[in-house]
PDB file of N, CA and C in Angstrom:
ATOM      1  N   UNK A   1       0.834  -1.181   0.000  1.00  0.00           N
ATOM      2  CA  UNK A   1       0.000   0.000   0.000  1.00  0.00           C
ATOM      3  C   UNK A   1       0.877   1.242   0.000  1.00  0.00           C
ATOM      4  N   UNK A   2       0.464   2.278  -0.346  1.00  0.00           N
ATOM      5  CA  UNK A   2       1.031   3.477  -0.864  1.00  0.00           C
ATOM      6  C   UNK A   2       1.768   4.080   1.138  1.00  0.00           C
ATOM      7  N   UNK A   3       2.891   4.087   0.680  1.00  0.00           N
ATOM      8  CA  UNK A   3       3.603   4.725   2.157  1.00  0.00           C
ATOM      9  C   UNK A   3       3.975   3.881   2.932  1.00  0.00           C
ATOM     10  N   UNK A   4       3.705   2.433   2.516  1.00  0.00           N
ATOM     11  CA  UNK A   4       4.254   0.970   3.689  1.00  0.00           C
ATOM     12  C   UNK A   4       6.247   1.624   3.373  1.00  0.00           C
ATOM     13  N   UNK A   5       6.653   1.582   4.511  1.00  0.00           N
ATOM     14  CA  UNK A   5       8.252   1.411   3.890  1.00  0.00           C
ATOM     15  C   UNK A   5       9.109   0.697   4.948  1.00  0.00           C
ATOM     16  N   UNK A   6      10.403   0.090   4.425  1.00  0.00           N
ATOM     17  CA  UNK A   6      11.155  -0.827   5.144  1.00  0.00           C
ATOM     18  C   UNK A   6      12.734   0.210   5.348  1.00  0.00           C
ATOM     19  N   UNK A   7      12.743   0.134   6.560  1.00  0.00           N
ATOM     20  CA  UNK A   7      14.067   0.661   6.813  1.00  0.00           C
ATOM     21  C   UNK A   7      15.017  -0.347   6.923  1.00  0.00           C
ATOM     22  N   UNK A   8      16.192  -0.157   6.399  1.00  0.00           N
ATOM     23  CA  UNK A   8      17.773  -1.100   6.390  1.00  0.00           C
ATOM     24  C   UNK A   8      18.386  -0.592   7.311  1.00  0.00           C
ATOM     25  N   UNK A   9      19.017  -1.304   8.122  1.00  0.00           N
ATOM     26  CA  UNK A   9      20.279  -1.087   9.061  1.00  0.00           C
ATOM     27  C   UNK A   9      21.492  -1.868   8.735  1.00  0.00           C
ATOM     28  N   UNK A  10      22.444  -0.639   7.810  1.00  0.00           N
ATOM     29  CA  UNK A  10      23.787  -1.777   7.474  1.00  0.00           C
ATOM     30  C   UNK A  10      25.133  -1.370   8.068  1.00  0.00           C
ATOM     31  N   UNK A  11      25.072  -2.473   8.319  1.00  0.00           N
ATOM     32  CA  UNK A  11      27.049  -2.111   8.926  1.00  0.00           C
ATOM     33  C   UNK A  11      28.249  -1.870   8.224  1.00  0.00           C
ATOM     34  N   UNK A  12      28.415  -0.077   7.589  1.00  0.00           N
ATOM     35  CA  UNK A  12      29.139   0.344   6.890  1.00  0.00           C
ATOM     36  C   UNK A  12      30.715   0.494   7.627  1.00  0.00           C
ATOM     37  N   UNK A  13      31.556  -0.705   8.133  1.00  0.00           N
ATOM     38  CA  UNK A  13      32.549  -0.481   8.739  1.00  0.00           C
ATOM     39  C   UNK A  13      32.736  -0.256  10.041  1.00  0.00           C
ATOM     40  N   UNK A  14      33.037   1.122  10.157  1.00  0.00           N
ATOM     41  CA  UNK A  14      33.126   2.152  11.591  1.00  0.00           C
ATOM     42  C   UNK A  14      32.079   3.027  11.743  1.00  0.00           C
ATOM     43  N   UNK A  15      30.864   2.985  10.819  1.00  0.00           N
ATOM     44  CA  UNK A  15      29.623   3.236  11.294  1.00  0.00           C
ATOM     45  C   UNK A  15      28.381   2.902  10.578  1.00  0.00           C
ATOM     46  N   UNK A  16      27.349   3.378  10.470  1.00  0.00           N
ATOM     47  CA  UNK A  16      26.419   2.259   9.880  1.00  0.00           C
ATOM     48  C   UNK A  16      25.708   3.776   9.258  1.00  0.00           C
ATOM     49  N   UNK A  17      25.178   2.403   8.436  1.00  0.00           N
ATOM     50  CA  UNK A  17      24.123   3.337   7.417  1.00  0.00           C
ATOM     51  C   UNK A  17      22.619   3.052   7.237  1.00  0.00           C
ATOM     52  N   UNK A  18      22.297   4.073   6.656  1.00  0.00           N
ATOM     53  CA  UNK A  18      20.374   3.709   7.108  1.00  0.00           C
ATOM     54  C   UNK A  18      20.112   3.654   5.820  1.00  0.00           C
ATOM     55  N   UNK A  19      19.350   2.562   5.306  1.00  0.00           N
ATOM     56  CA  UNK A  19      18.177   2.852   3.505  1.00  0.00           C
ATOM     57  C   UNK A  19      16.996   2.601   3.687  1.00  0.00           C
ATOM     58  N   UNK A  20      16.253   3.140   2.786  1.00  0.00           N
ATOM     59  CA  UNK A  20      14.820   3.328   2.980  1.00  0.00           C
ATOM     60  C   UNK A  20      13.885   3.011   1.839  1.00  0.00           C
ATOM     61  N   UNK A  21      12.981   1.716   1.816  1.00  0.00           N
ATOM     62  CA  UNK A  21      12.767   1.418   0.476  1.00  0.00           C
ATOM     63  C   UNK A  21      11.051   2.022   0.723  1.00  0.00           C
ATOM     64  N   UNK A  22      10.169   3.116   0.280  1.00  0.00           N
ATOM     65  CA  UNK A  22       8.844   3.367   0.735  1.00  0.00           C
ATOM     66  C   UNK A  22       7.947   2.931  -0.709  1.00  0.00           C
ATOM     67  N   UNK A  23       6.858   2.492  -0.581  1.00  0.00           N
ATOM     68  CA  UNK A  23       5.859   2.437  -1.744  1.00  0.00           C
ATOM     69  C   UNK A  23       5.221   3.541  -1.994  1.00  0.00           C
ATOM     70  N   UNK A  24       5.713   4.164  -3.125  1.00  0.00           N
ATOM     71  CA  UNK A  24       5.681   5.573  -3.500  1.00  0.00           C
ATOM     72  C   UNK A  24       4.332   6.220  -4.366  1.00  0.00           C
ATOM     73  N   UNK A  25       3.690   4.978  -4.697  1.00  0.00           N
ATOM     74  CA  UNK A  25       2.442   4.860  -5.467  1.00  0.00           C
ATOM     75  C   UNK A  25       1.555   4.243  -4.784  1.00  0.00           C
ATOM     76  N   UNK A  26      -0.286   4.591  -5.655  1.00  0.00           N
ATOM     77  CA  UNK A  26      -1.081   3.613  -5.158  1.00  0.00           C
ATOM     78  C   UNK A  26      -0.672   2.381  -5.578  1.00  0.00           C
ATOM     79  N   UNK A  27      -1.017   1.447  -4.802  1.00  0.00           N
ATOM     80  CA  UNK A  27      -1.165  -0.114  -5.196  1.00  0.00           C
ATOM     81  C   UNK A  27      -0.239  -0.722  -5.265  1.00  0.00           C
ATOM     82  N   UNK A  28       0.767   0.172  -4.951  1.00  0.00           N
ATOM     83  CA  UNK A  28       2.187  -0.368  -4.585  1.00  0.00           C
ATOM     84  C   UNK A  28       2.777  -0.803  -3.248  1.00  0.00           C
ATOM     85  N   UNK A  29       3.564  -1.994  -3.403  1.00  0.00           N
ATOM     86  CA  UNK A  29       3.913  -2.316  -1.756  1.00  0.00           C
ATOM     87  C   UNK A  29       5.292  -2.956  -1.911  1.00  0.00           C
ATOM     88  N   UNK A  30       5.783  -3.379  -0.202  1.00  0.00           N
ATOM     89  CA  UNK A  30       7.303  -3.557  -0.450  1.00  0.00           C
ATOM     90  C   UNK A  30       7.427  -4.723   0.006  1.00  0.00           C
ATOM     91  N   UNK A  31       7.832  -5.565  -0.904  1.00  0.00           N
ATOM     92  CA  UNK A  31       7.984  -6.683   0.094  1.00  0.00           C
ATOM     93  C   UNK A  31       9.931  -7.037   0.546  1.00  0.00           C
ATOM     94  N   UNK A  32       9.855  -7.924   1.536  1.00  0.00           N
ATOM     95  CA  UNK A  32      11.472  -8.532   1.748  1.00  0.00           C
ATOM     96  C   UNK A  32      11.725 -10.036   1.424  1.00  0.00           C
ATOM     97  N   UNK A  33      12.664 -10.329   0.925  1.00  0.00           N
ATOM     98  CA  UNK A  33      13.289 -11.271   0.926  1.00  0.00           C
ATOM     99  C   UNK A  33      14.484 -12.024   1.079  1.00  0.00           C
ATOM    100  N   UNK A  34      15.114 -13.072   2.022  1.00  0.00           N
ATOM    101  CA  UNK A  34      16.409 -13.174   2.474  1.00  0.00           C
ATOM    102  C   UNK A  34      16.624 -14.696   1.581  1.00  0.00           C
ATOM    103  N   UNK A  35      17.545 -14.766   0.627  1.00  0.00           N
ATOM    104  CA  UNK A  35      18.159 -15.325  -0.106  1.00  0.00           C
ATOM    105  C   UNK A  35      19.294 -16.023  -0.293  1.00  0.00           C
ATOM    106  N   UNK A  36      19.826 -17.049   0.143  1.00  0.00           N
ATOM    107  CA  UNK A  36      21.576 -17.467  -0.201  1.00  0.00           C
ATOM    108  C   UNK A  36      22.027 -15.908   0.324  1.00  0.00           C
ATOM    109  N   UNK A  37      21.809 -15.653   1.383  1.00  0.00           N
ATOM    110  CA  UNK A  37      23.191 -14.756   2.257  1.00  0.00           C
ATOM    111  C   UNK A  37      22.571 -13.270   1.811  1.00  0.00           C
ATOM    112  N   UNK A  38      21.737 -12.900   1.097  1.00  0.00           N
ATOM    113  CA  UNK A  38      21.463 -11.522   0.369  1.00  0.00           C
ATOM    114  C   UNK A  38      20.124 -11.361   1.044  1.00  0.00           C
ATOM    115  N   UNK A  39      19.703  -9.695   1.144  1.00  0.00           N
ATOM    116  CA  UNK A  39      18.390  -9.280   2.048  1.00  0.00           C
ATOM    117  C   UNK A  39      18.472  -8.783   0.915  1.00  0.00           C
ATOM    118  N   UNK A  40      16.844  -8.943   0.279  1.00  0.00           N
ATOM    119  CA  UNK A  40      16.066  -8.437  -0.986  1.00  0.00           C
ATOM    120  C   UNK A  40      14.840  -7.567  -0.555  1.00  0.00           C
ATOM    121  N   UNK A  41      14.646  -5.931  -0.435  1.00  0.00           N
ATOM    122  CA  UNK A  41      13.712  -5.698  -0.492  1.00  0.00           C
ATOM    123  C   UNK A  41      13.470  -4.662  -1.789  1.00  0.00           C
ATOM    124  N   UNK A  42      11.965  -4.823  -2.192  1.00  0.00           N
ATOM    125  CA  UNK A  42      11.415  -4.393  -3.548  1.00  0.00           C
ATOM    126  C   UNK A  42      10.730  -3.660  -3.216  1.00  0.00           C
ATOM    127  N   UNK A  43      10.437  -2.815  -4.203  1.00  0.00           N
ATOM    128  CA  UNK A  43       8.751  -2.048  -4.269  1.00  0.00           C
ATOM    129  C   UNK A  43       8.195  -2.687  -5.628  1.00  0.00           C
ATOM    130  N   UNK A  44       6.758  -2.802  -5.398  1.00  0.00           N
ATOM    131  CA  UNK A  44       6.433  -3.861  -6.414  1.00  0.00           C
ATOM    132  C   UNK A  44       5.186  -3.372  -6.832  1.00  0.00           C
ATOM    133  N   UNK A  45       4.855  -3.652  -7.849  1.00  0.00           N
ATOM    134  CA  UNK A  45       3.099  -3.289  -8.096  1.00  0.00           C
ATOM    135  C   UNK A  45       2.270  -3.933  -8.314  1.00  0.00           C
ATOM    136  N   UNK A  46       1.191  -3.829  -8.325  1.00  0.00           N
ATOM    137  CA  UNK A  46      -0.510  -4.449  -8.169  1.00  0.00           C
ATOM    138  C   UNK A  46      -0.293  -6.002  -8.839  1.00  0.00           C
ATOM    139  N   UNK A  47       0.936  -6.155 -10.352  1.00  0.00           N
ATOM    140  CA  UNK A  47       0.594  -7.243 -11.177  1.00  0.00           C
ATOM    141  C   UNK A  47       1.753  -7.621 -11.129  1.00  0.00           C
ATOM    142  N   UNK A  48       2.866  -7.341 -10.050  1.00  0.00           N
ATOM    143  CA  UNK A  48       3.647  -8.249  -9.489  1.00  0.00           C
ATOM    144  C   UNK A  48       5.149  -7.763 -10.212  1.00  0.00           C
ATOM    145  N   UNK A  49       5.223  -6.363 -11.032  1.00  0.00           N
ATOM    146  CA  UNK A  49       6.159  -6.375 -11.569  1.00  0.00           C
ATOM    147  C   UNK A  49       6.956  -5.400 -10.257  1.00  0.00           C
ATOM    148  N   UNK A  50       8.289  -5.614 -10.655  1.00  0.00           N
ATOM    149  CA  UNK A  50       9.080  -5.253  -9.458  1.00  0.00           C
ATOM    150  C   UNK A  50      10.054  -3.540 -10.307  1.00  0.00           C
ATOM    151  N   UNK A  51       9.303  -2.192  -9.317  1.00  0.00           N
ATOM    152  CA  UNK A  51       9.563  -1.209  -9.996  1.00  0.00           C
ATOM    153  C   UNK A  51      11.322  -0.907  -9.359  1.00  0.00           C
ATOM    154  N   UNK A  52      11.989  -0.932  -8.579  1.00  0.00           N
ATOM    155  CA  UNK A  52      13.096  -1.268  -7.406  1.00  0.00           C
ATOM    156  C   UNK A  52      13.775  -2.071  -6.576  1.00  0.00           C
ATOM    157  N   UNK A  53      14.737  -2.535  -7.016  1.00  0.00           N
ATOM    158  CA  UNK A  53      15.109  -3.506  -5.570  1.00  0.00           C
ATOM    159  C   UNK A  53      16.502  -2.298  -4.885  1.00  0.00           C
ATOM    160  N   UNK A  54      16.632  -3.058  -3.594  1.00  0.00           N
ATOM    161  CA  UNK A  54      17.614  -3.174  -2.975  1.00  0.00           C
ATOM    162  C   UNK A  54      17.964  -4.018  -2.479  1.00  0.00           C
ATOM    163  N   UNK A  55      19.383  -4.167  -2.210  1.00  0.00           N
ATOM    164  CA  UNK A  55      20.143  -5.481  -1.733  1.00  0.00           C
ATOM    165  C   UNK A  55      21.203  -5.615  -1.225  1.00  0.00           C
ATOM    166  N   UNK A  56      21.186  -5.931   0.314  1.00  0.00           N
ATOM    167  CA  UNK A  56      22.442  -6.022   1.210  1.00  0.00           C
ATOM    168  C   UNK A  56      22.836  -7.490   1.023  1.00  0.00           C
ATOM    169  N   UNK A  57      24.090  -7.431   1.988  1.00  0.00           N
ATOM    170  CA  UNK A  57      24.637  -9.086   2.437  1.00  0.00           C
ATOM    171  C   UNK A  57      23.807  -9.125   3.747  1.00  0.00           C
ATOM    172  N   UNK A  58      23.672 -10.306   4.169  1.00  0.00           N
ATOM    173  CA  UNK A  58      22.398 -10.581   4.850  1.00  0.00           C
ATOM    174  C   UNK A  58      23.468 -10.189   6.109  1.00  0.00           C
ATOM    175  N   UNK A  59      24.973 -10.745   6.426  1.00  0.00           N
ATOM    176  CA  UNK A  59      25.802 -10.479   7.446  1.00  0.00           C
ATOM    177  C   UNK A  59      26.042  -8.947   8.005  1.00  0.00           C
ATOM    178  N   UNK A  60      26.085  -8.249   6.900  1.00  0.00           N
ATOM    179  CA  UNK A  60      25.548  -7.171   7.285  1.00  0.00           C
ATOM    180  C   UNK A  60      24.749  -5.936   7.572  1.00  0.00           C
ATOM    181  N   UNK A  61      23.505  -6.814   7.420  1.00  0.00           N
ATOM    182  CA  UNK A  61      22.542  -5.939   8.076  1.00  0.00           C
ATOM    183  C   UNK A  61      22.452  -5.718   9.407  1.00  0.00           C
ATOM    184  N   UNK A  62      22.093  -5.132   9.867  1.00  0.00           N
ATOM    185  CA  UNK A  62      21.879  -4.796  11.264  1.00  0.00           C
ATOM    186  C   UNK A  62      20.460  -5.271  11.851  1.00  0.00           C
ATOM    187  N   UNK A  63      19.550  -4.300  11.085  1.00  0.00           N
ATOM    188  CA  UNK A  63      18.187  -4.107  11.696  1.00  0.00           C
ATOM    189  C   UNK A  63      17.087  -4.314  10.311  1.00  0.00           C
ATOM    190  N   UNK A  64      16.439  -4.764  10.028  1.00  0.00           N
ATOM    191  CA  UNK A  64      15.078  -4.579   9.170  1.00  0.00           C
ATOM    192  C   UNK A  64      13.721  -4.087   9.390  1.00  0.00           C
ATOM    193  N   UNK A  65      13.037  -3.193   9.679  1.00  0.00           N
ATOM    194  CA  UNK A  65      12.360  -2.520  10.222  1.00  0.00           C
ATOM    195  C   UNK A  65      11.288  -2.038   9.044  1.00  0.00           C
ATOM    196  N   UNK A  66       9.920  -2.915   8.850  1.00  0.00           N
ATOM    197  CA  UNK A  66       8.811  -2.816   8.085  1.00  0.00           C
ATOM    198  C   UNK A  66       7.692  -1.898   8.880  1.00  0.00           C
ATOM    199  N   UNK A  67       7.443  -0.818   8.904  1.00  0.00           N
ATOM    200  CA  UNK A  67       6.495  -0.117   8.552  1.00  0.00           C
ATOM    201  C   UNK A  67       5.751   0.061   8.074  1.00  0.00           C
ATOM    202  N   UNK A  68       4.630  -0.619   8.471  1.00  0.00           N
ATOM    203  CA  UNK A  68       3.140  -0.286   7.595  1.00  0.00           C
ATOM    204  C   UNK A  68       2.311   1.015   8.050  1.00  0.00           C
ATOM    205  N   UNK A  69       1.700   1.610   6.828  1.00  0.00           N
ATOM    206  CA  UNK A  69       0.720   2.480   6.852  1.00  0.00           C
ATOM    207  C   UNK A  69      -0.271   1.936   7.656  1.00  0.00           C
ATOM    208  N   UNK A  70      -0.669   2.693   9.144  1.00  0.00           N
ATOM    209  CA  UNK A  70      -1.718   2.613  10.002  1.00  0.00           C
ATOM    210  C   UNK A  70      -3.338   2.133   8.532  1.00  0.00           C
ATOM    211  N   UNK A  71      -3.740   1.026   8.935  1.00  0.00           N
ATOM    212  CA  UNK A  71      -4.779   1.072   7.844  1.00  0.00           C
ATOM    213  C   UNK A  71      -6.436   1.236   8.906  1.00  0.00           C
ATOM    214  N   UNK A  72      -7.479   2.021   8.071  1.00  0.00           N
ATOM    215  CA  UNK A  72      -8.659   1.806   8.843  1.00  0.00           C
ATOM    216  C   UNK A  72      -9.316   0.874   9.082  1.00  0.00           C
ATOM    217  N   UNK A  73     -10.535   0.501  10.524  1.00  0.00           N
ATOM    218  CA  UNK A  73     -10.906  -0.717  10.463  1.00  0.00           C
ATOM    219  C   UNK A  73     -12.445  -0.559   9.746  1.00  0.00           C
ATOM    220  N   UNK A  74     -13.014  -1.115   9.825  1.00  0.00           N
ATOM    221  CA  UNK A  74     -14.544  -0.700   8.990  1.00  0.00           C
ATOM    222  C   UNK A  74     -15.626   0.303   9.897  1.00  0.00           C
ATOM    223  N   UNK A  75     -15.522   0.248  10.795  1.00  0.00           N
ATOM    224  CA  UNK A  75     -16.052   1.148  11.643  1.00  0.00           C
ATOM    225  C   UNK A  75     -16.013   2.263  11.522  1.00  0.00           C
ATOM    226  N   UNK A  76     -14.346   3.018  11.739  1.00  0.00           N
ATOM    227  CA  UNK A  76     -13.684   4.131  11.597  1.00  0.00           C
ATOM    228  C   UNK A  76     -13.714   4.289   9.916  1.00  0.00           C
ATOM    229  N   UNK A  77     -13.983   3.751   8.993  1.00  0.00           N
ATOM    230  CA  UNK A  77     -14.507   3.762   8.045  1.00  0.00           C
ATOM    231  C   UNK A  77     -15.541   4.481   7.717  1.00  0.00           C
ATOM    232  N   UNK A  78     -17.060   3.865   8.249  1.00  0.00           N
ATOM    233  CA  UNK A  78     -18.146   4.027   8.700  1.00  0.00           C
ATOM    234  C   UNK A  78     -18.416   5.377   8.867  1.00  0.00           C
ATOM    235  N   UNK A  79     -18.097   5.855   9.660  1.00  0.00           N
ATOM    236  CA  UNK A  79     -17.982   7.253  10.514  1.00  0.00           C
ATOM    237  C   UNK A  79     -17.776   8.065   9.721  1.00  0.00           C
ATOM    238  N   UNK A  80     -16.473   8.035   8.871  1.00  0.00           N
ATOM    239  CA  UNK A  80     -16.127   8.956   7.582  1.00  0.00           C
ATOM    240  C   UNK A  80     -16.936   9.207   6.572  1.00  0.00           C
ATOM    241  N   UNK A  81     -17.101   8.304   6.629  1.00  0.00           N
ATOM    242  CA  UNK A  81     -18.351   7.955   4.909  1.00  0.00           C
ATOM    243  C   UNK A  81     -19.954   8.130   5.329  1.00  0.00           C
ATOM    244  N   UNK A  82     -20.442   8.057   6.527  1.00  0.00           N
ATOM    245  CA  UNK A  82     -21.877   8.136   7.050  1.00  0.00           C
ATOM    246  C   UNK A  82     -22.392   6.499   6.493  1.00  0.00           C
ATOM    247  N   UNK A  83     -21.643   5.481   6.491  1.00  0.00           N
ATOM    248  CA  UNK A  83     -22.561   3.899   5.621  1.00  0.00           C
ATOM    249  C   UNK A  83     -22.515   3.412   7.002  1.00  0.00           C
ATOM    250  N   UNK A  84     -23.297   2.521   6.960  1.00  0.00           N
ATOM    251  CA  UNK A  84     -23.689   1.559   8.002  1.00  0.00           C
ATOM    252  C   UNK A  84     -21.922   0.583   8.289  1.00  0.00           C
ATOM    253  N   UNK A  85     -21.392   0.143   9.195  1.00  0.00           N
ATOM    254  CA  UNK A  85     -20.389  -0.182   9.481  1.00  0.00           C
ATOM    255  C   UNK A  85     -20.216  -2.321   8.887  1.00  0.00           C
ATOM    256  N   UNK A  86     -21.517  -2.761   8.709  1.00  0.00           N
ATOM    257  CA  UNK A  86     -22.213  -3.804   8.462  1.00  0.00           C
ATOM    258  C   UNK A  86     -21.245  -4.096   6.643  1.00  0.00           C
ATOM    259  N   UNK A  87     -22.165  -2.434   5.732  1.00  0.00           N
ATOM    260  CA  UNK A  87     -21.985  -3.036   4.247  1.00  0.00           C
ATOM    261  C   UNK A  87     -20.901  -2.755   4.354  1.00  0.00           C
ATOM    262  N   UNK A  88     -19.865  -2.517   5.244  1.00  0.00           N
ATOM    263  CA  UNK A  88     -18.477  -1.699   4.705  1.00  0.00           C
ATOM    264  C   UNK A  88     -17.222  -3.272   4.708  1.00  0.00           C
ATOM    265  N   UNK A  89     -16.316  -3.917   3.419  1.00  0.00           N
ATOM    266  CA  UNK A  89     -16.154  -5.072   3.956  1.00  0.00           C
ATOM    267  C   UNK A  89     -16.760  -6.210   3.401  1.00  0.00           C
ATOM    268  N   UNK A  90     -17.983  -6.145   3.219  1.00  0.00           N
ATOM    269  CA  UNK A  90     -19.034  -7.404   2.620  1.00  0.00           C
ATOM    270  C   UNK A  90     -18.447  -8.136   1.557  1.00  0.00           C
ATOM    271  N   UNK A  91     -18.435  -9.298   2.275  1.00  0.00           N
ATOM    272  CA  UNK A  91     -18.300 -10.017   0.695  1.00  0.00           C
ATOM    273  C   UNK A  91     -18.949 -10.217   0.056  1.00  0.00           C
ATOM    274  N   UNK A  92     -18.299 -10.506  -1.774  1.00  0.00           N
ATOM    275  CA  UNK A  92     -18.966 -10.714  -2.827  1.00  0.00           C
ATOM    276  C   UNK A  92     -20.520 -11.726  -2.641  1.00  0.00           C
ATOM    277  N   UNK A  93     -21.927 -11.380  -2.835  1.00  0.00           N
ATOM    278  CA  UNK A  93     -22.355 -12.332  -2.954  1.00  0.00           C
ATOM    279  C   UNK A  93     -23.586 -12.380  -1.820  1.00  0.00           C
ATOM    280  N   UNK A  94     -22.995 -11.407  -1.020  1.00  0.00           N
ATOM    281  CA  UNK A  94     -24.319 -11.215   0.137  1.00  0.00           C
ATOM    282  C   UNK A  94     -25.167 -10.114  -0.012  1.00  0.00           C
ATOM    283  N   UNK A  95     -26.249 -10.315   0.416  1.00  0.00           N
ATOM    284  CA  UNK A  95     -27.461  -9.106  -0.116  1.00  0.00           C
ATOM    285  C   UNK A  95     -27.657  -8.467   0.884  1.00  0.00           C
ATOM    286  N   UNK A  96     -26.927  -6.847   0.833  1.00  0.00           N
ATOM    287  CA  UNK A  96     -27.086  -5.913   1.696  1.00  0.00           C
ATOM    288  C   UNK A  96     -28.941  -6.021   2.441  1.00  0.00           C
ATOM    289  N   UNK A  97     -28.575  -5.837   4.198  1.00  0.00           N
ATOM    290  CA  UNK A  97     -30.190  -5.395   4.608  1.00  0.00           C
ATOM    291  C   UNK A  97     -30.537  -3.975   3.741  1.00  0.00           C
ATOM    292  N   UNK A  98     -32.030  -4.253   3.983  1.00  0.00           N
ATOM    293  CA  UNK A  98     -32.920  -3.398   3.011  1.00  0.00           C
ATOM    294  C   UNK A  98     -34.225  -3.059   3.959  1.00  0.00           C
TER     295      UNK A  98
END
């Protein structure tokens, strides 16, 4: 989702360094992946194509730190929009009360 981002903690020697991979678009998100010794994180989009990577040695990372965008629950939803807290959520296939 748009603003999820993963902070890197790498051990640049005699001091360390910070990277920051954020999903900069709608419908975009970041995922991680640790590989044969390598930390893979992407920003990726809706149909899976990968717009960024970054990539440490897994030995020296420090810290990995995923941040997600606070998301709403249907309620606090609700409230915003004036809809019943019920249709907000529904799955495909059920017939709103009437």
């Amino acid at each position: 989702m748009k603003g999820d981002r993963v902070e890197i903690v790498v051990d640049a020697g005699d001091t360390t360094r910070t990277y920051e991979v954020v999903a900069s678009r709608a419908g975009r998100r970041v995922e991680t992946a640790v590989r044969r010794g390598v930390v893979e994180v992407s920003e990726v989009t809706r149909t899976g194509a990968v717009v960024r990577t970054a990539r440490f040695m897994a030995t020296r990372v420090l810290a990995l730190v995923e941040q997600p965008v606070p998301r709403e629950e249907g309620a606090e939803k609700a409230e915003k929009t004036g809809q019943k807290a019920a249709s907000i959520g529904r799955p495909f296939g059920d017939v709103p009360e009437t």
